[in-house]
C-alpha atoms as a PDB file:
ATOM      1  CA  UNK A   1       1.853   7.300  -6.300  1.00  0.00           C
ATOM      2  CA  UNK A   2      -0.568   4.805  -4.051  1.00  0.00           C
ATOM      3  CA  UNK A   3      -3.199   5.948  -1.613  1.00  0.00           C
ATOM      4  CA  UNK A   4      -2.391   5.001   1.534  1.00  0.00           C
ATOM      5  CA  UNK A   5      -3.846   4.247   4.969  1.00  0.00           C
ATOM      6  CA  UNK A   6      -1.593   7.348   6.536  1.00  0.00           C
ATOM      7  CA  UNK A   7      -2.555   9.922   4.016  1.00  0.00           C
ATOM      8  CA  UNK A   8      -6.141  10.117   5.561  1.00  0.00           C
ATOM      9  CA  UNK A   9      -6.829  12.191   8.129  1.00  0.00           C
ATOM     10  CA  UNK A  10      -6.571  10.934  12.013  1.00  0.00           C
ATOM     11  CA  UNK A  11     -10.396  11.598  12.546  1.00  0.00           C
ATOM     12  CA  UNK A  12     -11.527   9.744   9.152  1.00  0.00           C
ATOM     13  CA  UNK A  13      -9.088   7.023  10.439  1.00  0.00           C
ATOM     14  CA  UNK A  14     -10.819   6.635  13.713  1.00  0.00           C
ATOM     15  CA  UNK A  15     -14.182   7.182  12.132  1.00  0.00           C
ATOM     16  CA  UNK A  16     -13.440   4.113   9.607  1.00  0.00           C
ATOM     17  CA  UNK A  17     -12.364   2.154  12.480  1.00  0.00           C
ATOM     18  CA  UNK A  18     -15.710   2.865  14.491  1.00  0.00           C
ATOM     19  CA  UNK A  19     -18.073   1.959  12.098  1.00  0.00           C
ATOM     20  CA  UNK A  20     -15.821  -1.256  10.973  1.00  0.00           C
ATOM     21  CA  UNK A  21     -16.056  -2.162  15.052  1.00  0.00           C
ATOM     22  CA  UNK A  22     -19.898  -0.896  14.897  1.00  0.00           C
ATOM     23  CA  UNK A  23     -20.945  -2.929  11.726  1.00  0.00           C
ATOM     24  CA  UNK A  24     -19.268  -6.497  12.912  1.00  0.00           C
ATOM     25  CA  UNK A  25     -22.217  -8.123  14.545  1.00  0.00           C
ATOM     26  CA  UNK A  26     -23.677  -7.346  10.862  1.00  0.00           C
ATOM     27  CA  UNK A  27     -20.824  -8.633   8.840  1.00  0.00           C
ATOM     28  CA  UNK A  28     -21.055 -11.893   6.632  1.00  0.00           C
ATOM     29  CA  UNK A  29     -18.141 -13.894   5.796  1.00  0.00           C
ATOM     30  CA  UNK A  30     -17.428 -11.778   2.179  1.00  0.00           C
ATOM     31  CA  UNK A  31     -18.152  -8.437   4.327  1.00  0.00           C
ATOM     32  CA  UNK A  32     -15.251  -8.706   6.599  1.00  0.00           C
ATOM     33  CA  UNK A  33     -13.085 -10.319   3.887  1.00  0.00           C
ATOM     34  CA  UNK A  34     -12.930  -7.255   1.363  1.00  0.00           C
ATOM     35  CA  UNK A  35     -12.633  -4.744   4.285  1.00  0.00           C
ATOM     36  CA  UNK A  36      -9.890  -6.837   5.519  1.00  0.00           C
ATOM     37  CA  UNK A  37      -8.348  -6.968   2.189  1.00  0.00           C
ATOM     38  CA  UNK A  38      -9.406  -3.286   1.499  1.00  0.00           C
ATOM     39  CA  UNK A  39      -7.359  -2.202   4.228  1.00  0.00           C
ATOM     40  CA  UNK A  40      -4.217  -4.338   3.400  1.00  0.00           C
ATOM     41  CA  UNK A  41      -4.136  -2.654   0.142  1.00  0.00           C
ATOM     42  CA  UNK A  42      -4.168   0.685   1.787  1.00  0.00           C
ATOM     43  CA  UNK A  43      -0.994  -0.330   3.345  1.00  0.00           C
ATOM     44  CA  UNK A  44      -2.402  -0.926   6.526  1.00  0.00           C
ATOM     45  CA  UNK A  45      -1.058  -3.481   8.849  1.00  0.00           C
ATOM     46  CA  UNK A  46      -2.642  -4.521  11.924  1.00  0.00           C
ATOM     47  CA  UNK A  47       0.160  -2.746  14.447  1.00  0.00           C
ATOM     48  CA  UNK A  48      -1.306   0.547  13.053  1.00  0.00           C
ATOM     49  CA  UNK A  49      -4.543  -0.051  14.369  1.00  0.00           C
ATOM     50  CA  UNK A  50      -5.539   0.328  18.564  1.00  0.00           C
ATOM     51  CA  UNK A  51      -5.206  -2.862  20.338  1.00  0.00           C
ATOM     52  CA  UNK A  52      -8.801  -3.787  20.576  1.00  0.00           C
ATOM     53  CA  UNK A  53      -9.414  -3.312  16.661  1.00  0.00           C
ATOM     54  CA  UNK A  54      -7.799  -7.219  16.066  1.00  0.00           C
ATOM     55  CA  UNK A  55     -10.422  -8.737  18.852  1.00  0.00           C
ATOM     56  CA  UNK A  56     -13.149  -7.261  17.714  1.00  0.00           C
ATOM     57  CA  UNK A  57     -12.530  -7.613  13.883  1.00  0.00           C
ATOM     58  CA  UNK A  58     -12.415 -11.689  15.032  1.00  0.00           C
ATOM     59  CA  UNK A  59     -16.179 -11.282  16.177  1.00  0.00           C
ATOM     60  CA  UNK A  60     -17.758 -12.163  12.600  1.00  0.00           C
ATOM     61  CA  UNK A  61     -14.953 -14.239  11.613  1.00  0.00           C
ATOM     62  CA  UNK A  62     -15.985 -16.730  14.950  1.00  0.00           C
ATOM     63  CA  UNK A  63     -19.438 -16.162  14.399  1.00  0.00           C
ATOM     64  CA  UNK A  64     -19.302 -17.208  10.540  1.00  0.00           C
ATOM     65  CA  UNK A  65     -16.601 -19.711  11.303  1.00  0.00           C
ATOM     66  CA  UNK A  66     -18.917 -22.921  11.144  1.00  0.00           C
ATOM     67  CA  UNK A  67     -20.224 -22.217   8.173  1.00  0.00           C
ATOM     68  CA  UNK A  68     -17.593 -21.020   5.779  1.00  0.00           C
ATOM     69  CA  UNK A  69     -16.761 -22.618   2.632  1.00  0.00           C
ATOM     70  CA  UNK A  70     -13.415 -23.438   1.398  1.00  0.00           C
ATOM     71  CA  UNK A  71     -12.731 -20.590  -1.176  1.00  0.00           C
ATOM     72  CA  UNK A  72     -14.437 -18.285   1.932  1.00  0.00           C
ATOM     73  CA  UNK A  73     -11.545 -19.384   4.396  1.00  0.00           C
ATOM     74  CA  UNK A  74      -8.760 -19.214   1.778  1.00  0.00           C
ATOM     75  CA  UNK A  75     -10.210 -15.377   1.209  1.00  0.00           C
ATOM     76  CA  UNK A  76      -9.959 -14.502   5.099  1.00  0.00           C
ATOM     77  CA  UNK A  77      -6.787 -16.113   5.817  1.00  0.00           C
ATOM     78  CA  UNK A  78      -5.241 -14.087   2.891  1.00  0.00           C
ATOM     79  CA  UNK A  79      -6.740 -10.818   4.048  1.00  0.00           C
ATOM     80  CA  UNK A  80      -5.574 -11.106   7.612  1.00  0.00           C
ATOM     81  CA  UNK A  81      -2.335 -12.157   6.522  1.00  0.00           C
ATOM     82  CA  UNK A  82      -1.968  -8.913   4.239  1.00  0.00           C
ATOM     83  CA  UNK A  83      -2.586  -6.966   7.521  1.00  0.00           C
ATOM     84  CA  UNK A  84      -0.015  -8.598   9.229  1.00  0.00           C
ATOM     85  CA  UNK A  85      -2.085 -10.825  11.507  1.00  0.00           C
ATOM     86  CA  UNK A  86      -0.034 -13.564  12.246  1.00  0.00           C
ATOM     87  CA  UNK A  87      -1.474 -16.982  13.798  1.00  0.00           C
ATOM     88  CA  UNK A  88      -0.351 -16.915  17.415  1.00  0.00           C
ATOM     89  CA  UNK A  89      -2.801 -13.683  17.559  1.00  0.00           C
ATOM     90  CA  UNK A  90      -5.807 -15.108  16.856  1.00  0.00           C
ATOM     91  CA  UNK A  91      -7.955 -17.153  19.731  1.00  0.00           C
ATOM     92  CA  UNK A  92      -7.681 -20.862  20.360  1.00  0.00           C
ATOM     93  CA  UNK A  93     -11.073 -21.315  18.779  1.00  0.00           C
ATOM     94  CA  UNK A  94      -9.763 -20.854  15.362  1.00  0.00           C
ATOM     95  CA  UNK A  95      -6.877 -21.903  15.784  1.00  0.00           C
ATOM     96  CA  UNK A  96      -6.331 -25.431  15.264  1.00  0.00           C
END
């Protein structure tokens, strides 16, 4: 049987998700990539998560935009695609 997302707790949940939302100004391209990924293989997909969580998970993504490698890119557009972040969602600044 797979660990999931919903077999944790409600309050580890929302503790996860506060120090994911506390830690982005801190987060580096491969940071937000495997927690990203991390969560997709818990099952997670991004309708599970409060509204805010998807702006606010953007914030290092914009920030690290300019300066991400190829291979870096492929990673994060994998990861939020796992979650079930689909295109229209994200801001016009990466989209292009």
């Amino acid at each position: 049987m797979k660990f999931s997302w919903f077999d944790l707790p409600s309050s580890l949940q929302e503790t996860m998700i506060a120090t994911i939302l506390r830690l982005r100004y801190q987060m580096n391209t491969i940071d937000i990539c495997t927690i990203l990924y991390a969560l997709a293989e818990l099952d997670c997909t991004i309708d599970g998560f409060p509204s805010y969580f998807i702006d606010n998970i953007l914030t290092p993504i914009l920030r690290n935009l300019s300066s991400m490698n190829g291979n870096e890119l492929s990673n994060i557009i994998s990861s939020m695609s796992a979650l079930g972040i689909s295109w229209n969602m994200l801001p016009a600044e990466i989209q292009w």
